[in-house]
C-alpha atoms as a PDB file:
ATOM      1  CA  UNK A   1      23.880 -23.559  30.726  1.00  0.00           C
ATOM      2  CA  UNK A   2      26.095 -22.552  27.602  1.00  0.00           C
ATOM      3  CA  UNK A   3      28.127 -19.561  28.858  1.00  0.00           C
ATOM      4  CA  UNK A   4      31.158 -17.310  27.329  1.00  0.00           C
ATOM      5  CA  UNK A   5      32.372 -14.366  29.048  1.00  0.00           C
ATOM      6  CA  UNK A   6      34.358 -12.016  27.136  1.00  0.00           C
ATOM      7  CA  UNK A   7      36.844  -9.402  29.202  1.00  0.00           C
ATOM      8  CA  UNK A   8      39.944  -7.286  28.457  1.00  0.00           C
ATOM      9  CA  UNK A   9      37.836  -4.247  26.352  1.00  0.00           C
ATOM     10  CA  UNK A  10      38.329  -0.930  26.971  1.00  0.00           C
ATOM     11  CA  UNK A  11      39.664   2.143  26.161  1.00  0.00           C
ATOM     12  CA  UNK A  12      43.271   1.865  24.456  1.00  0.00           C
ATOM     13  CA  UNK A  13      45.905   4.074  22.935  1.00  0.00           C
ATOM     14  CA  UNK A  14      46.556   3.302  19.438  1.00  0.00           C
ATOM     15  CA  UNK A  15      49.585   0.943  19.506  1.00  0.00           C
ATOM     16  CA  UNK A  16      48.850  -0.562  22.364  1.00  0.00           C
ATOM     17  CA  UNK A  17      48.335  -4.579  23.149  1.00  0.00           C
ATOM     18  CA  UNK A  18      45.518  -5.780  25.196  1.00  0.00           C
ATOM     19  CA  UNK A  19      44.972  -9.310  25.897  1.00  0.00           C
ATOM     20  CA  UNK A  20      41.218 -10.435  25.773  1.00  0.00           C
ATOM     21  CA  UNK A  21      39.532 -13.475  27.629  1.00  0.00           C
ATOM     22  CA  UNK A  22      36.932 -15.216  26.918  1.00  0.00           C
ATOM     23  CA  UNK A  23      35.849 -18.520  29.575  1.00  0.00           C
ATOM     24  CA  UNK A  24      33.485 -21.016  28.468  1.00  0.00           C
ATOM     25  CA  UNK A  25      31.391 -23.057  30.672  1.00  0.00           C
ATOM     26  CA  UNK A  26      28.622 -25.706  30.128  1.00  0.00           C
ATOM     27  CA  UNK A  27      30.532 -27.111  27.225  1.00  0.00           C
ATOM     28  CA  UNK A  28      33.118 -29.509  26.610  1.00  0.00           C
ATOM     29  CA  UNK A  29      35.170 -26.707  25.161  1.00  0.00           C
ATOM     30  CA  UNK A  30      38.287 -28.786  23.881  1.00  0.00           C
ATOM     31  CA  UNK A  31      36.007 -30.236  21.274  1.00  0.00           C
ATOM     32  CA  UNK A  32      34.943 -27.037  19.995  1.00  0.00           C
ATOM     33  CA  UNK A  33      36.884 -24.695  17.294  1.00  0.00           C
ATOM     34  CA  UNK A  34      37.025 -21.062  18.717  1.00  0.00           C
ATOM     35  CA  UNK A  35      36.589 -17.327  17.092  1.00  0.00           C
ATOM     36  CA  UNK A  36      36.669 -14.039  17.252  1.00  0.00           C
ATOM     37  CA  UNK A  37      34.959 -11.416  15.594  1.00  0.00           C
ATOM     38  CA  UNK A  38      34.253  -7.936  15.489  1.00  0.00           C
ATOM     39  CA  UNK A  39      31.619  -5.522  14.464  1.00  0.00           C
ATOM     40  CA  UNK A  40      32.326  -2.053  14.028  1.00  0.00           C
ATOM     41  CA  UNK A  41      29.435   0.801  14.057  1.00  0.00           C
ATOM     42  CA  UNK A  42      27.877   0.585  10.375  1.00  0.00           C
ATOM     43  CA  UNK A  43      29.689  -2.390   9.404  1.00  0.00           C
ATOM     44  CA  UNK A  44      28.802  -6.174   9.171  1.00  0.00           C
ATOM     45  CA  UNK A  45      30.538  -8.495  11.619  1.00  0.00           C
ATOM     46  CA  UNK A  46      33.874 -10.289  10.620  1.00  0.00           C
ATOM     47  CA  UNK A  47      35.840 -12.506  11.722  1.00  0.00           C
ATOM     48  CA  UNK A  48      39.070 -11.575  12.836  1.00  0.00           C
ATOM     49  CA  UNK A  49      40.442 -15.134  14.317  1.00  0.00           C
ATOM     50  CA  UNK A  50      39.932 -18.847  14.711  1.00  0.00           C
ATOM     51  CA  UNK A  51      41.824 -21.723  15.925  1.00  0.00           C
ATOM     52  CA  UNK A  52      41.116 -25.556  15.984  1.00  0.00           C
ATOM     53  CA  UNK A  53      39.459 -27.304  19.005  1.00  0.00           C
ATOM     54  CA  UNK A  54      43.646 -28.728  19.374  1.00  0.00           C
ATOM     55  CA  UNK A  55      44.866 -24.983  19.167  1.00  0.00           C
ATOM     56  CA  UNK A  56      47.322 -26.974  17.016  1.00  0.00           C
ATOM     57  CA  UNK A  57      45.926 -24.321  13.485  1.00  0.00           C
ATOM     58  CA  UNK A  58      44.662 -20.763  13.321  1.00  0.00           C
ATOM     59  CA  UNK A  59      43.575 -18.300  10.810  1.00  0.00           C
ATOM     60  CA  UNK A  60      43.549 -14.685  10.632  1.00  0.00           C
ATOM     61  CA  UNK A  61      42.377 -11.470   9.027  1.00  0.00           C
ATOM     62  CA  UNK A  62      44.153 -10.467   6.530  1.00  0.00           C
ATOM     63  CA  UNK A  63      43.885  -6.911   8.258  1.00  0.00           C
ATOM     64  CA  UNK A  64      45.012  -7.991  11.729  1.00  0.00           C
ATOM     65  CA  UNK A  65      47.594 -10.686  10.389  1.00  0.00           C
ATOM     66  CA  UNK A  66      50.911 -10.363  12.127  1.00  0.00           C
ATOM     67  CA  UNK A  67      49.147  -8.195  15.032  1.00  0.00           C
ATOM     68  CA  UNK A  68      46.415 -10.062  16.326  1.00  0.00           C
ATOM     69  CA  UNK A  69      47.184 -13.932  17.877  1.00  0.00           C
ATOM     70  CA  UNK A  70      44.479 -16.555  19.042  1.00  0.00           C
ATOM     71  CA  UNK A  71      45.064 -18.997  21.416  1.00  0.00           C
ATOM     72  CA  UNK A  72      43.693 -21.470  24.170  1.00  0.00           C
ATOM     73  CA  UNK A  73      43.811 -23.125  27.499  1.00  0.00           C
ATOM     74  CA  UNK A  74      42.073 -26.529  27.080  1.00  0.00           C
ATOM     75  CA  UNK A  75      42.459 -26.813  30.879  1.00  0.00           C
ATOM     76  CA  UNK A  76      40.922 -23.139  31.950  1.00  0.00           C
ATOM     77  CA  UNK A  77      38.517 -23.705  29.250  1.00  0.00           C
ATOM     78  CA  UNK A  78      39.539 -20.241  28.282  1.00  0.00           C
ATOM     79  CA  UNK A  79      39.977 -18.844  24.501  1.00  0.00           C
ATOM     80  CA  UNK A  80      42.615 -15.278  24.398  1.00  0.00           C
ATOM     81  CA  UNK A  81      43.311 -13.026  21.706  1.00  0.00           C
ATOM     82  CA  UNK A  82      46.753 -11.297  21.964  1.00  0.00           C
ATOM     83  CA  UNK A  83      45.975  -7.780  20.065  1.00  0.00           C
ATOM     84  CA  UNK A  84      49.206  -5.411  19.374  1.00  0.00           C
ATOM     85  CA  UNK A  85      49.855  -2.698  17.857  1.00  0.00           C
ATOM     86  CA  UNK A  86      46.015  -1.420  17.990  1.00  0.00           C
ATOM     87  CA  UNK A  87      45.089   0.530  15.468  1.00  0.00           C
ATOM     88  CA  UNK A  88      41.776   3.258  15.487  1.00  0.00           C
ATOM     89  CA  UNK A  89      40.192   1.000  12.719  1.00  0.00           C
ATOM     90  CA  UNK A  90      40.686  -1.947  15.416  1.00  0.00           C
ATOM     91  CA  UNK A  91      37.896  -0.029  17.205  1.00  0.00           C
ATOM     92  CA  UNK A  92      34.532  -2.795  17.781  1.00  0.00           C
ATOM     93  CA  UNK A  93      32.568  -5.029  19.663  1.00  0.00           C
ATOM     94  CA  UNK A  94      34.950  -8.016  19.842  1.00  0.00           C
ATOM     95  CA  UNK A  95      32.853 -11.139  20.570  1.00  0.00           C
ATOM     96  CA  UNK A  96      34.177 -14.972  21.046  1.00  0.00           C
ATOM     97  CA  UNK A  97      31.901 -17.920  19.176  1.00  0.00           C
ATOM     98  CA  UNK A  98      32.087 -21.901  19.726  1.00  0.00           C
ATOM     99  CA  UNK A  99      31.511 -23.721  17.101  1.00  0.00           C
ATOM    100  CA  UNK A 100      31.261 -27.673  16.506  1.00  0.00           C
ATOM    101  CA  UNK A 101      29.111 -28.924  13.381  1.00  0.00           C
ATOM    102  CA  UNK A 102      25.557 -26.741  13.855  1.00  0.00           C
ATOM    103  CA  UNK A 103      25.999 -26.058  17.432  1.00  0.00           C
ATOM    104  CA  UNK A 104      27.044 -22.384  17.453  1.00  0.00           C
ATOM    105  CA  UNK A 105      27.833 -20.228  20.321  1.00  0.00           C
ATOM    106  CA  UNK A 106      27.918 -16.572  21.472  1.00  0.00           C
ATOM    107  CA  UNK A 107      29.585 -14.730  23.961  1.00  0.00           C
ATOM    108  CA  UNK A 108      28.101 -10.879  24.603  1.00  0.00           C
ATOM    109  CA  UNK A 109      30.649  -9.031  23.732  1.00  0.00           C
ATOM    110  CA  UNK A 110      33.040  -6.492  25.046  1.00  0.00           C
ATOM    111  CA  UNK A 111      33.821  -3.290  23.407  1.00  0.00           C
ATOM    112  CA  UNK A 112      37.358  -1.844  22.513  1.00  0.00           C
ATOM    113  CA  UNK A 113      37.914   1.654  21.874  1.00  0.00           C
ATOM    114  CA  UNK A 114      41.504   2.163  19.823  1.00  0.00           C
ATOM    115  CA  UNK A 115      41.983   6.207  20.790  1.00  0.00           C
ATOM    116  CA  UNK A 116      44.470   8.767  21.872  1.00  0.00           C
END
């Protein structure tokens, strides 16, 4: 059974740096490129990170680039997403996808909440 967990939401202070999880299971994740995106109230879902099934090339946002970093444990089976210097626009669902040719992935979801 295809699993990913997302964790590390909450409520933050703007500038602050949370570090979010997300674990796979019932896939051979190291073959798989990871993402996140995010979906704001009223807005369409984008995609705010990805990086190779290698972790050895990732892309960003243009509006999170130099704030936001992607990365992966190939052993834990584990995809993170380094997030500094939150803003109150940063404020969404943040949700991790697996992708590898047209098998696609979703994780639920975990909410973070950029406010003072």
């Amino acid at each position: 059974q295809v699993q990913l967990v997302e964790s590390g939401g909450g409520l933050v202070q703007p500038g602050g740096s949370p570090r979010l999880s997300c674990a796979a299971s019932g896939f051979t994740f190291s073959l798989y490129a990871m993402s996140w995106y995010r979906q704001a109230p009223g807005k369409e879902r984008e995609l705010v990170a990805k990086i190779t099934s290698t972790g050895t090339s990732t892309n960003y946002a243009d509006s999170v680039k130099g704030r936001f970093t992607i990365s992966r444990d190939n052993v834990k089976n584990t995809v993170y997403l380094q997030m500094n210097s939150l803003k109150p626009e940063d404020t969404a669902v943040y949700s991790c996808n697996a992708m590898l040719s047209s098998l696609n992935y979703w994780g639920q979801g975990t909410q973070v909440t950029v406010s003072s």
